[in-house]
Protein backbone atom coordinates (compact mmCIF):
# COMPACT_ATOMS: atom_id res chain seq x y z
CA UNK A 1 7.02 8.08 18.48
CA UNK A 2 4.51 11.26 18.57
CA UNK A 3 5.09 13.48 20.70
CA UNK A 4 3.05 14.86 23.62
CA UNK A 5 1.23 17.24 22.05
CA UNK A 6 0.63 15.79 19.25
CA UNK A 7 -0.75 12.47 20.63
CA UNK A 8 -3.12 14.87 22.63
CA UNK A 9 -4.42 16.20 19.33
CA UNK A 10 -5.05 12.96 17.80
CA UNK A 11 -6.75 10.98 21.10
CA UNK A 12 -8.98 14.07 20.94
CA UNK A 13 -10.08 13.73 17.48
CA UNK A 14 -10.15 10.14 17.97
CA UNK A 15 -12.83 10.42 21.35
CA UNK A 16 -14.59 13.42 19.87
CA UNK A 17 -15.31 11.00 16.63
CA UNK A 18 -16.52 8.11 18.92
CA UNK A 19 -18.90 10.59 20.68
CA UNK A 20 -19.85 11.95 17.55
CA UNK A 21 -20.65 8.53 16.26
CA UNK A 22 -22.39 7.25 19.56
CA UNK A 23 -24.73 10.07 19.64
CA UNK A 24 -25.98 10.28 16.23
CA UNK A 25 -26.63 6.18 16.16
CA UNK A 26 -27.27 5.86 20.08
CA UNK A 27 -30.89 5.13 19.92
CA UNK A 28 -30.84 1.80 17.17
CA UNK A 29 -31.90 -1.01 18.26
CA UNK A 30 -28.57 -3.05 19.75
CA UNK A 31 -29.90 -6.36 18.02
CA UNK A 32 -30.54 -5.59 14.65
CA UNK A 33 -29.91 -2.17 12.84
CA UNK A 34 -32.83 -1.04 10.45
CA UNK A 35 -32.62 1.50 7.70
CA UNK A 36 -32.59 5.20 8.42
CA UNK A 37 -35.49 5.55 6.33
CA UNK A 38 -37.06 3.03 3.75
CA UNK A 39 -35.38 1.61 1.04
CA UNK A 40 -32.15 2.46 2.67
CA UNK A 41 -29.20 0.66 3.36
CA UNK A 42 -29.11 -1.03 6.77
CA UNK A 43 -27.20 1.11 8.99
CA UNK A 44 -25.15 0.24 12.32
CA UNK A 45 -26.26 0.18 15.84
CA UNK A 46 -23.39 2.78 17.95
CA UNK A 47 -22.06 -0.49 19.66
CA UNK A 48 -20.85 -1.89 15.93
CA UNK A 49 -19.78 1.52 14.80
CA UNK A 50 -17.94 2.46 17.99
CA UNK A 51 -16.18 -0.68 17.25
CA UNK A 52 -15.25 -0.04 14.15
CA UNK A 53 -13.63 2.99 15.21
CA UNK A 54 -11.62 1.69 17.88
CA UNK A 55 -11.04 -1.71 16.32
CA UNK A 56 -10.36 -0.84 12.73
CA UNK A 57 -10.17 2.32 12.01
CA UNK A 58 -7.96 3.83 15.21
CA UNK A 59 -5.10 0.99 14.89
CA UNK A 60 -5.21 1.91 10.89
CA UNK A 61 -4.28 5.00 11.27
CA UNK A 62 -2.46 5.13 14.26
CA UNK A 63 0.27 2.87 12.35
CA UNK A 64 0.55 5.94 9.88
CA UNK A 65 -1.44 5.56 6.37
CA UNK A 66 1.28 7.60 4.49
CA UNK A 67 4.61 7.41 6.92
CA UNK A 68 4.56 4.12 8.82
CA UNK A 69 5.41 4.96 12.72
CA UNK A 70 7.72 1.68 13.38
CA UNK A 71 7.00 1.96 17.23
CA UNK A 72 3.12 1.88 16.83
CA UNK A 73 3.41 -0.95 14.15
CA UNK A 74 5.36 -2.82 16.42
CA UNK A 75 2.85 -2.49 19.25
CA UNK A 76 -0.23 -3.72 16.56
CA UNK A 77 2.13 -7.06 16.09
CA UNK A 78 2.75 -7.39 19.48
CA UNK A 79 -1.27 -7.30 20.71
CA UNK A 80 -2.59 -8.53 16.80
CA UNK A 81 -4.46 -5.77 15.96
CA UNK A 82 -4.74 -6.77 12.37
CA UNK A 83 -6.67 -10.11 13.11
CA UNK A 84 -8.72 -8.27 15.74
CA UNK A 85 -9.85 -5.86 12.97
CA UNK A 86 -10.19 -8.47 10.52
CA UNK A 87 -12.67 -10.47 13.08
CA UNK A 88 -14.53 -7.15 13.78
CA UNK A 89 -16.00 -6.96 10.21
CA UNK A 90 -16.75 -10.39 9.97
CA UNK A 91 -18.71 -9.58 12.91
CA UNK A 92 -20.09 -7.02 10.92
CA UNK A 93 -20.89 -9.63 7.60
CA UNK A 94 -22.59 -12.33 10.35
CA UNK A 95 -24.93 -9.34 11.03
CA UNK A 96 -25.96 -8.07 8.17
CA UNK A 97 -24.39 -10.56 5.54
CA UNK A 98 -24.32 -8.88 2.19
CA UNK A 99 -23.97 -5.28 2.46
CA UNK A 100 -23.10 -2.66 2.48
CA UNK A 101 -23.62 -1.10 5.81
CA UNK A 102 -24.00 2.49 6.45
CA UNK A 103 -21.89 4.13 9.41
CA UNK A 104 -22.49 7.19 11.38
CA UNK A 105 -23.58 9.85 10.08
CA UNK A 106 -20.01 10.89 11.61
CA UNK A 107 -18.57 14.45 12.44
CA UNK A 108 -21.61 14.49 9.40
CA UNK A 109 -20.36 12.10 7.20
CA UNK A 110 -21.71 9.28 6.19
CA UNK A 111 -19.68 5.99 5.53
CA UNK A 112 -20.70 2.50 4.03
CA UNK A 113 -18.44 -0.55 5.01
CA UNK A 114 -18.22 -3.02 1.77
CA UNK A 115 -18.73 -7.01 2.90
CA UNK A 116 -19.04 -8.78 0.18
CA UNK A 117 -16.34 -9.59 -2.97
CA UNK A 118 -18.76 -9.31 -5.80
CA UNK A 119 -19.25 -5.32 -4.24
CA UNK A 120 -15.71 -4.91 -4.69
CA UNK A 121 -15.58 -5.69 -7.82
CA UNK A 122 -18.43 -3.76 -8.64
CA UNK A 123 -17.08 -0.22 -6.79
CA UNK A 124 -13.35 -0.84 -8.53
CA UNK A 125 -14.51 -1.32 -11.52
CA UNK A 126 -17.26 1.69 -11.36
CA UNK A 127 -14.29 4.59 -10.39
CA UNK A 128 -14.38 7.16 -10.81
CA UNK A 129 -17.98 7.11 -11.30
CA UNK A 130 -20.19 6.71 -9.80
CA UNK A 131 -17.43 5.87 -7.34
CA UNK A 132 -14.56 8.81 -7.14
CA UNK A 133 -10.86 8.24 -5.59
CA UNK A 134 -10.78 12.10 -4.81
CA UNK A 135 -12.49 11.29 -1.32
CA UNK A 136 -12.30 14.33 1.43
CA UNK A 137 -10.20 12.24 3.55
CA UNK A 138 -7.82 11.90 0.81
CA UNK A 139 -7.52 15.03 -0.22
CA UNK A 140 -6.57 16.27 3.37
CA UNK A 141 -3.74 13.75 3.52
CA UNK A 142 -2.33 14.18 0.39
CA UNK A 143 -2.86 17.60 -0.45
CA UNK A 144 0.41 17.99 2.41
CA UNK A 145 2.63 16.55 -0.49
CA UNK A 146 1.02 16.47 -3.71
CA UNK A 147 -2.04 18.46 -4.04
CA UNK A 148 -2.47 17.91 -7.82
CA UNK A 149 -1.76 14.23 -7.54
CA UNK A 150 -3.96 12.00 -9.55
CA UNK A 151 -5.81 9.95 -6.95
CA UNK A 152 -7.28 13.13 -5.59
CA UNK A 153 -8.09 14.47 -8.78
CA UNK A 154 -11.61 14.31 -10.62
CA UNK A 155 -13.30 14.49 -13.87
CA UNK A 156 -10.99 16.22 -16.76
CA UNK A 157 -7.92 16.48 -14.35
CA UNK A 158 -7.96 12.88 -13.62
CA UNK A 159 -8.32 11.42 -17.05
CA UNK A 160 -5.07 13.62 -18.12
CA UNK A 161 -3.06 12.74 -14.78
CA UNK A 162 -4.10 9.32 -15.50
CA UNK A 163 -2.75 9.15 -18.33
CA UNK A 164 0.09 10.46 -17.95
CA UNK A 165 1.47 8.15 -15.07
CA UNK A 166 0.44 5.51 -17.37
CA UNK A 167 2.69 6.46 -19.89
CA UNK A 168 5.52 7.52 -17.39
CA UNK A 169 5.61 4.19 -15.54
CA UNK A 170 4.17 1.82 -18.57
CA UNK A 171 1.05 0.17 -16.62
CA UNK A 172 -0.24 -2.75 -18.40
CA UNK A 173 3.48 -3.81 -19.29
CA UNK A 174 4.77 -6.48 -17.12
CA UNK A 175 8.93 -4.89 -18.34
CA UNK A 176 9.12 -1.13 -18.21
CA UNK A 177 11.02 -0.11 -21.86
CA UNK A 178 13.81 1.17 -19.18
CA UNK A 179 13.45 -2.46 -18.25
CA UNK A 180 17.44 -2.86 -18.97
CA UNK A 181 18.83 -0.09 -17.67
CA UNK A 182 16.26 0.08 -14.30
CA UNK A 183 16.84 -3.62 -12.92
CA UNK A 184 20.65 -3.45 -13.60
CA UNK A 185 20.32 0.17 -11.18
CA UNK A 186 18.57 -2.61 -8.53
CA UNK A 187 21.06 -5.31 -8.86
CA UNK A 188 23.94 -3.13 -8.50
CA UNK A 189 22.32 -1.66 -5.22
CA UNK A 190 21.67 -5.24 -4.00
CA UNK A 191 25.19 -6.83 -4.79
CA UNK A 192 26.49 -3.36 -3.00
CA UNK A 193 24.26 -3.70 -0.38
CA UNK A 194 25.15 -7.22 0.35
CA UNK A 195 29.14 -7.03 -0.01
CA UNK A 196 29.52 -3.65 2.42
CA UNK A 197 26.94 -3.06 4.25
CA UNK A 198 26.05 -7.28 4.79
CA UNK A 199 29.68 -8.23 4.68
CA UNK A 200 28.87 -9.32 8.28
CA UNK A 201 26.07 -11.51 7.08
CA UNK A 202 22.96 -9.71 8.63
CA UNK A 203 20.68 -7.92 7.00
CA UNK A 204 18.21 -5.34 8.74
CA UNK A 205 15.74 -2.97 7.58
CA UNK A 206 18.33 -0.35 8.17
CA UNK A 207 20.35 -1.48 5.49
CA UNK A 208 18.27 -2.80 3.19
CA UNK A 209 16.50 0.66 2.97
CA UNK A 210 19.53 2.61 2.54
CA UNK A 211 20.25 0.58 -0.93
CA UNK A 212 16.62 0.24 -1.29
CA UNK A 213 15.51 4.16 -1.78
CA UNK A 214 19.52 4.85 -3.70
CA UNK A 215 17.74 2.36 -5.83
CA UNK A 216 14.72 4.29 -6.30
CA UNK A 217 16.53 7.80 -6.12
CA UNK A 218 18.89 6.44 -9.27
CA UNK A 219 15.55 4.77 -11.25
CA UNK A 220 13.31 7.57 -10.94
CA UNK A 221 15.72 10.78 -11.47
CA UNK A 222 18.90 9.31 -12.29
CA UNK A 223 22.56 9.11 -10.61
CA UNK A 224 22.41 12.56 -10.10
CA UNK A 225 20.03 12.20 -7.37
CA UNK A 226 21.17 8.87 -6.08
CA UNK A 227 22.66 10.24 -2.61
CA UNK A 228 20.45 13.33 -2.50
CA UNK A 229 19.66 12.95 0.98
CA UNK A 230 17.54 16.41 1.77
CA UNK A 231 15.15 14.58 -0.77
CA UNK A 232 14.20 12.37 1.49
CA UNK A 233 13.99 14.24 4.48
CA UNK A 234 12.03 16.39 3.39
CA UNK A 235 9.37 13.99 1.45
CA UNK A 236 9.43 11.90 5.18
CA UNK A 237 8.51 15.14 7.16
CA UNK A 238 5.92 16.23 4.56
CA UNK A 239 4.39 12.78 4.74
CA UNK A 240 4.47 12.59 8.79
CA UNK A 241 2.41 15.81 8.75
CA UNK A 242 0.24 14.34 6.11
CA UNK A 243 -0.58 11.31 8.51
CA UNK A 244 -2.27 13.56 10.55
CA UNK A 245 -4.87 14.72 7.49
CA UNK A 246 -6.61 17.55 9.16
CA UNK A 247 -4.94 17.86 12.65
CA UNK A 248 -1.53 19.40 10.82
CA UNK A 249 -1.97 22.75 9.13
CA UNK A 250 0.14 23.00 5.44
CA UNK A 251 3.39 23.98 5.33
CA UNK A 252 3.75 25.73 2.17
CA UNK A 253 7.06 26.77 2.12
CA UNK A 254 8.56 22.98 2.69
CA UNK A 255 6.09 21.96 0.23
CA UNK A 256 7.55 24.40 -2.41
CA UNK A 257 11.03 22.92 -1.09
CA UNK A 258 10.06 19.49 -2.16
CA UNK A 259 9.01 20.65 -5.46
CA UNK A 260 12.12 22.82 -6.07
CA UNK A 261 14.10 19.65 -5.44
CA UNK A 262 11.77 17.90 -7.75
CA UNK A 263 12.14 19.99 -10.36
CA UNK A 264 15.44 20.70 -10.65
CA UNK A 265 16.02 16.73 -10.70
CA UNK A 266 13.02 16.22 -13.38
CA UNK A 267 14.70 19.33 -15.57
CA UNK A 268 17.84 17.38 -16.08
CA UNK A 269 16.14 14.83 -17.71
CA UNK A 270 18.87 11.91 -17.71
CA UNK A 271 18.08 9.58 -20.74
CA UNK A 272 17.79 6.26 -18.64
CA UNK A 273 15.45 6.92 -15.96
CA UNK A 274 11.83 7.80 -15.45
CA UNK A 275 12.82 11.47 -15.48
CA UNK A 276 13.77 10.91 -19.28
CA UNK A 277 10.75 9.30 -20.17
CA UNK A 278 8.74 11.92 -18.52
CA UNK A 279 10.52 14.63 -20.60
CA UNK A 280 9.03 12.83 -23.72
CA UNK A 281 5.64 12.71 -22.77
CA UNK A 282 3.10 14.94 -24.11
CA UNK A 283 1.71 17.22 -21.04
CA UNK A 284 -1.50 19.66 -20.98
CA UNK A 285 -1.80 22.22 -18.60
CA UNK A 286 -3.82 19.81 -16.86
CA UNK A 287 -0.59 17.51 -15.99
CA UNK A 288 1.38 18.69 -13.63
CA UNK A 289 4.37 16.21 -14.43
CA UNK A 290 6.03 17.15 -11.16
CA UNK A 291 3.04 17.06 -8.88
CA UNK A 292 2.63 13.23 -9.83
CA UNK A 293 6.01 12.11 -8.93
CA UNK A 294 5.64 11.98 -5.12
CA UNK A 295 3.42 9.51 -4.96
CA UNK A 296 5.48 7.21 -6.82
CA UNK A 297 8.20 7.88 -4.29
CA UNK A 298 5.55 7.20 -1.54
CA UNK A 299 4.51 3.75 -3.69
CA UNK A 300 8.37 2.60 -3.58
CA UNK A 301 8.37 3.20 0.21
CA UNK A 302 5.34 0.50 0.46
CA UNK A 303 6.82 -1.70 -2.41
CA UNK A 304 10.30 -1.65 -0.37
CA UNK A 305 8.34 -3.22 2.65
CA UNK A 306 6.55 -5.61 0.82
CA UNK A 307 9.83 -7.36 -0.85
CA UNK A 308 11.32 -7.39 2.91
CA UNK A 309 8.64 -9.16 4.47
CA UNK A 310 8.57 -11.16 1.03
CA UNK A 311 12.25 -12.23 2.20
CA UNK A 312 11.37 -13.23 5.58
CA UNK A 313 8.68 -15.88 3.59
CA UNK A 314 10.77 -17.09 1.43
CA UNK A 315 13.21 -17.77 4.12
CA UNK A 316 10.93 -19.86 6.38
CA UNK A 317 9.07 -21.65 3.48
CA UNK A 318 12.49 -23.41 1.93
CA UNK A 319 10.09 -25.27 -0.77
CA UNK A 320 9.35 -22.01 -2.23
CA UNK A 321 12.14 -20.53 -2.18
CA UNK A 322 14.02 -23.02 -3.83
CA UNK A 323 11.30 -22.76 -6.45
CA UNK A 324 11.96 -19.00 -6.51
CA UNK A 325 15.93 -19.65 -6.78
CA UNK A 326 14.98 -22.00 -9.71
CA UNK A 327 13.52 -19.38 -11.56
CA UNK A 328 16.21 -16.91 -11.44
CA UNK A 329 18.47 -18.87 -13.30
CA UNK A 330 21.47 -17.77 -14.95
CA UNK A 331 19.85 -15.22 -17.35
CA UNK A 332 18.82 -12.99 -14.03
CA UNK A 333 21.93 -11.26 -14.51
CA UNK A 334 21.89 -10.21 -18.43
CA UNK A 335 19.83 -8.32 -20.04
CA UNK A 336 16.71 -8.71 -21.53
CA UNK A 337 15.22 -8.84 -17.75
CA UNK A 338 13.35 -11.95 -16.90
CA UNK A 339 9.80 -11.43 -15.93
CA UNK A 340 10.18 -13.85 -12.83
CA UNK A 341 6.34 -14.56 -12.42
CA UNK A 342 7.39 -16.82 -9.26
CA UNK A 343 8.99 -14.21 -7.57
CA UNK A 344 6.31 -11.90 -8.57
CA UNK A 345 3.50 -13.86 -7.10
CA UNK A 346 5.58 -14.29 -3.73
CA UNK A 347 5.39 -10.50 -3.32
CA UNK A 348 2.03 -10.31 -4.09
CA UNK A 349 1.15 -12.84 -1.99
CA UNK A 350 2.83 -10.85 0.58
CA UNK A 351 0.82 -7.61 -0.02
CA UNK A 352 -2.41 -10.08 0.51
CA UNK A 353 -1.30 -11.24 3.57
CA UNK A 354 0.09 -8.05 5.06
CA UNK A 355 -1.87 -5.10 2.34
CA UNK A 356 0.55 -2.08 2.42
CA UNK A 357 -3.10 0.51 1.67
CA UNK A 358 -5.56 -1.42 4.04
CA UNK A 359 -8.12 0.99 3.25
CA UNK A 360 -9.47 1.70 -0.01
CA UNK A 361 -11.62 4.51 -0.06
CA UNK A 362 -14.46 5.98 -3.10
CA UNK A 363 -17.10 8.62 -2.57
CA UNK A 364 -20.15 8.16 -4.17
CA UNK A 365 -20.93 11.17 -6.76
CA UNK A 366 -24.72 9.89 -7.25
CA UNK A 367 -27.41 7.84 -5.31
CA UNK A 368 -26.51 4.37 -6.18
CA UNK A 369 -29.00 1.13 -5.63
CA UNK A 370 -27.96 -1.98 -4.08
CA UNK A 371 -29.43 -5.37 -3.08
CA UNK A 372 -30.25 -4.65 0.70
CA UNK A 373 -31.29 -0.62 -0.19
CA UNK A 374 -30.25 2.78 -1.27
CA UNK A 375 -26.64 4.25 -0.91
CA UNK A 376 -26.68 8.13 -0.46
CA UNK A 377 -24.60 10.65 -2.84
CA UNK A 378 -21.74 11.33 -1.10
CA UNK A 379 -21.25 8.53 1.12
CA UNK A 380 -17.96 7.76 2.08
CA UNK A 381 -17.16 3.54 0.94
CA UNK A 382 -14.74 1.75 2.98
CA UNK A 383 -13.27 -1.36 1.52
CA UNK A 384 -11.28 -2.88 4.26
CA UNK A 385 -8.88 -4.62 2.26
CA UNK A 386 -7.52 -7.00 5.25
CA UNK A 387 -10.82 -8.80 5.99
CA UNK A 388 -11.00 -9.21 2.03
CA UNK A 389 -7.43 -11.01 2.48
CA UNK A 390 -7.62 -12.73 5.59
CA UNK A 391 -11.13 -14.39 5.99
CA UNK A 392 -11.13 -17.72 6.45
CA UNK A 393 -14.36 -18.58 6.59
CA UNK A 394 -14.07 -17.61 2.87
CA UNK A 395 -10.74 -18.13 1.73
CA UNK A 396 -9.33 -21.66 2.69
CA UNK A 397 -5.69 -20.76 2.80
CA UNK A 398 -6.14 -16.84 4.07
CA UNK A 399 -3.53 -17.26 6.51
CA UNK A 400 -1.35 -19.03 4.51
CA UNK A 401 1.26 -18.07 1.85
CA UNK A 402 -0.10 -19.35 -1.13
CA UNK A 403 1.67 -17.67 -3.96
CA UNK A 404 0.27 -20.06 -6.61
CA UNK A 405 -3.17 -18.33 -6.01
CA UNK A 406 -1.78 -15.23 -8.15
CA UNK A 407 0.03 -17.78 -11.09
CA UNK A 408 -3.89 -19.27 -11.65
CA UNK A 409 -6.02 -16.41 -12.28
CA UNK A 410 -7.43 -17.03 -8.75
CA UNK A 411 -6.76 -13.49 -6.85
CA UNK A 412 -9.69 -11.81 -8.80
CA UNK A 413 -12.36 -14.64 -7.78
CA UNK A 414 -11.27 -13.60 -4.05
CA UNK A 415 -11.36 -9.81 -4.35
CA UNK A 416 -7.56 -9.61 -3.17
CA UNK A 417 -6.57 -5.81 -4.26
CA UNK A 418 -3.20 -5.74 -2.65
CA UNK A 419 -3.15 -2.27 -5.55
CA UNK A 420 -6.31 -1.46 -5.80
CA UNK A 421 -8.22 -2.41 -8.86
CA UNK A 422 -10.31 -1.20 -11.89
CA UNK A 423 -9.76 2.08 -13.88
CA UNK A 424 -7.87 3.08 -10.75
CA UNK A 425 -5.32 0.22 -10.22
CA UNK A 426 -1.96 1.42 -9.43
CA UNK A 427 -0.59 2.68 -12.59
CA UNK A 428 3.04 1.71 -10.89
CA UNK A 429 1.67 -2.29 -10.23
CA UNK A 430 3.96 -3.49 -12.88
CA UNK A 431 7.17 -1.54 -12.60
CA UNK A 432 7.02 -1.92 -8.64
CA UNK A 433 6.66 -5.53 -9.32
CA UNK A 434 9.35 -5.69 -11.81
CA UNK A 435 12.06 -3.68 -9.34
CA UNK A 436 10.86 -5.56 -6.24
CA UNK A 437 11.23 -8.99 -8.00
CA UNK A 438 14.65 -8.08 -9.40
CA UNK A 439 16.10 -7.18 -5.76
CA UNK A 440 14.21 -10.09 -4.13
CA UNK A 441 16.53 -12.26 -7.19
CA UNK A 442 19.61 -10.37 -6.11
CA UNK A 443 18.83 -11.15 -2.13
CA UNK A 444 18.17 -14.83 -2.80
CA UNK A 445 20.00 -15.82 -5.33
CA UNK A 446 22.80 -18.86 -4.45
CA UNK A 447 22.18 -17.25 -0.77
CA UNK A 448 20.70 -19.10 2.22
CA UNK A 449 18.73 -16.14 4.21
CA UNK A 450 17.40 -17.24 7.45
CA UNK A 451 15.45 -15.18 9.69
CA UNK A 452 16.23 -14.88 12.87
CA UNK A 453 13.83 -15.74 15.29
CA UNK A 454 12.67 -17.96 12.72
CA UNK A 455 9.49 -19.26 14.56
CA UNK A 456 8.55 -15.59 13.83
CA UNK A 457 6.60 -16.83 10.96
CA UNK A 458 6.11 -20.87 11.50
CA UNK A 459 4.83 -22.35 8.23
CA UNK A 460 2.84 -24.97 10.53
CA UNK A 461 0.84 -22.27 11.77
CA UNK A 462 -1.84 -19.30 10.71
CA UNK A 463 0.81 -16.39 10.11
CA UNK A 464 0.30 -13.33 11.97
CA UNK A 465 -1.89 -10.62 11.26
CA UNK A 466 0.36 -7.87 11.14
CA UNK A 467 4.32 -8.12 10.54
CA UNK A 468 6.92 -5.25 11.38
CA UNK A 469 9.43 -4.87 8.83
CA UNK A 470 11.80 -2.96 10.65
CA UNK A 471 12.23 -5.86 13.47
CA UNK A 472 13.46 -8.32 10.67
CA UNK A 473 16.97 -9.21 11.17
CA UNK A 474 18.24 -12.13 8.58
CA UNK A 475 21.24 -13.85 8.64
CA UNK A 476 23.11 -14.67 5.10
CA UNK A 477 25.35 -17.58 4.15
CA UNK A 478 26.71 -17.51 0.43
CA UNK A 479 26.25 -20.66 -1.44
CA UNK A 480 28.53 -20.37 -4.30
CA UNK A 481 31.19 -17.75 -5.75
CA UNK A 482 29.95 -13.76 -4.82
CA UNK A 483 28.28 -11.98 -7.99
CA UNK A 484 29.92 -9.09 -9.49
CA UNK A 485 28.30 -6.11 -11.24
């Protein structure tokens, strides 16, 4: 949990934002919010913003937006912030129904709050512009770990770091070339995992994420770095201090740490990991092949959460899990690897109903025109990927696991972005699905996993709008004769 001081720093940033917000939108009119000036969009009355803040925004971030803090997820599960936050925008959409709404201006910033799919779409599919990833508040977060990352790059930089992660982690490929080599490295881990540190027959997040980052150690750098534990520290304490954007001043010399690990595991190159197909990429001086790879570390963090609460689905909805056990089948465990679009839709499902990246930010680079008025240059756009998920009033099943949705070509209609979308999708979508899968195969397979509570998640009822991994405990019972790597 934070720490005195620093839980002073952030409640003051916090309050001095909601006075900041209060006093520049004080004097609207607490029925109906007009324009700042004509032609504008509609902005929000201090009451609606202030709740944004302390609704939305505030429990957001307070979980941790780039190191979860377990304790303060726990707490948003235990009082349902997620569902509170979700019902605070549709407030928001009853008011001024299509969108977007301007917020603030803020600590002088300026922020628009997206309500309606079809703007979604639109903003995704317009990035970088008119509609850049390289917001301010990104670029204070990440720039703790990875300040020549792609997603807070622009223009020329971009393009090249764009493509490069492309190439490195094969978007647009549903099997990574490595395919062979990297799900055998994540079936090894989970038939480890399961016969010494499950040889009792539970399974907590402790122990799944110990075989769960090996995993990711072995597939991104190679066996050399598969018990490199000062890798890990020293990402974690890099991306605590980057949870705090602004508030936490650099730390250069850890950051040069990081990258000296980095480097010396990237500069062996070993043939059957991502390392090796980085070394055969073509790189500019634009690239910086190293600078890219923490945030596919950070991505495997979110994609290891996602296939545990995956796991506690599957094992309170038996129907679908014996549909997912189904599709294993026998050729799970030779290569080629199976593209298990079953299992694949489960996580995703599980990403909708829980998003791992609840906010997706842009900044507008230009004046842009929409229905209800005019959107500023550099406004701020807040897609609050939750309500997008979880509306009922617009998606029948939102609080439902409905995995089928993502097997019919359904999840665009509903503007579910569980990784983003457009030009700036997650370049690791595929691979992350392909590893997750793959473990979630290993975890299941001829295995009855029961969660324990299981009315935790009660298919009879709406499932809960936020779910802490790391208070899932399973129990396992082996159905037939142990697999062997």
């Amino acid at each position: 949990m934070m720490n005195t001081t620093r839980a002073t720093a952030f409640s003051s940033g916090l309050a001095a934002a909601a006075v900041l917000a209060f006093v520049a939108l004080g004097r609207r009119n607490p029925r109906r919010a007009a324009a700042a000036r004509a032609g504008q969009l509609p902005t929000a009355t201090a009451g609606e913003a202030l709740r944004l803040l302390f609704g939305v925004v505030m429990p957001t971030v307070a979980k941790g937006v780039i190191l979860r803090r377990p304790r303060v997820v726990a707490l948003a599960e235990r009082f349902n912030l997620d569902a509170r936050a979700v019902r605070i925008v549709q407030e928001l959409r009853d008011t001024y129904q299509r969108g977007p709404v301007l917020v603030g201006p803020v600590a002088g910033r300026r922020w628009a709050v997206v309500l309606r799919p079809e703007h979604v779409h639109r903003i995704l599919a317009a990035t970088p512009e008119p509609f850049a990833t390289a917001t301010a508040e990104k670029r204070a977060v990440l720039a703790h770990f990875e300040p020549q990352g792609v997603l807070i790059s622009h223009g020329a930089d971009r393009a090249d770091r764009r493509r490069f992660n492309e190439a490195a982690l094969d978007y647009g490929r549903p099997v990574h070339r490595l395919g062979d080599t990297l799900t055998a490295i994540v079936r090894e881990e989970g038939v480890r995992l399961l016969s010494e540190r499950c040889a009792d027959g539970e399974l907590t997040w402790d122990r799944f994420a110990h075989s769960w980052f090996r995993a990711v150690r072995r597939v991104v750098f190679g066996e050399g770095a598969k018990d490199d534990a000062e890798l890990s520290r020293v990402m974690a304490r890099l991306r605590s201090h980057a949870n705090w954007a602004w508030l936490w001043p650099k730390q250069p010399a850890l950051r040069r740490r990081l990258f000296d690990i980095l480097d010396g595991h990237l500069a062996r190159a070993e043939p059957q990991s991502l390392a090796g197909a980085v070394a055969a990429l073509p790189v500019t001086s634009r690239t910086a092949p190293a600078q890219q790879v923490p945030q596919w570390l950070f991505a495997f963090d979110a994609a290891g959460i996602a296939t545990f609460r995956t796991l506690a689905l599957l094992a309170t909805h038996p129907a679908h899990a014996e549909r997912a056990r189904q599709e294993i089948g026998t050729g799970f465990w030779m290569p080629p690897p199976p593209e298990l679009p079953y299992l694949r839709a489960c996580l995703l499902d599980s990403v909708r109903l829980w998003p791992t990246t609840p906010l997706l930010l842009r900044e507008s680079t230009e004046e842009t025109a929409w229905e209800s008025g005019v959107m500023p240059a550099g406004t701020a756009v807040t897609i609050f990927a939750p309500f997008f998920h979880r509306d009922e009033r617009r998606v029948p099943f939102a609080h439902r696991f409905a995995p089928d949705v993502w097997l019919h070509g359904q999840a665009q209609e509903w503007a579910f972005v569980p990784f983003s979308g457009g030009p700036a999708t997650c370049p690791g979508r595929d691979l992350v699905l392909l590893l997750a899968s793959t473990m979630l195969g290993v975890l299941i397979d001829r295995r009855d996993v029961r969660l324990r509570p299981p009315h935790r998640l009660d298919p009879e009822r709406a499932l809960p709008g936020t779910l802490n991994p790391y208070a899932l405990r399973f129990r396992l019972a082996t159905d037939g004769p142990a697999r062997a790597i």
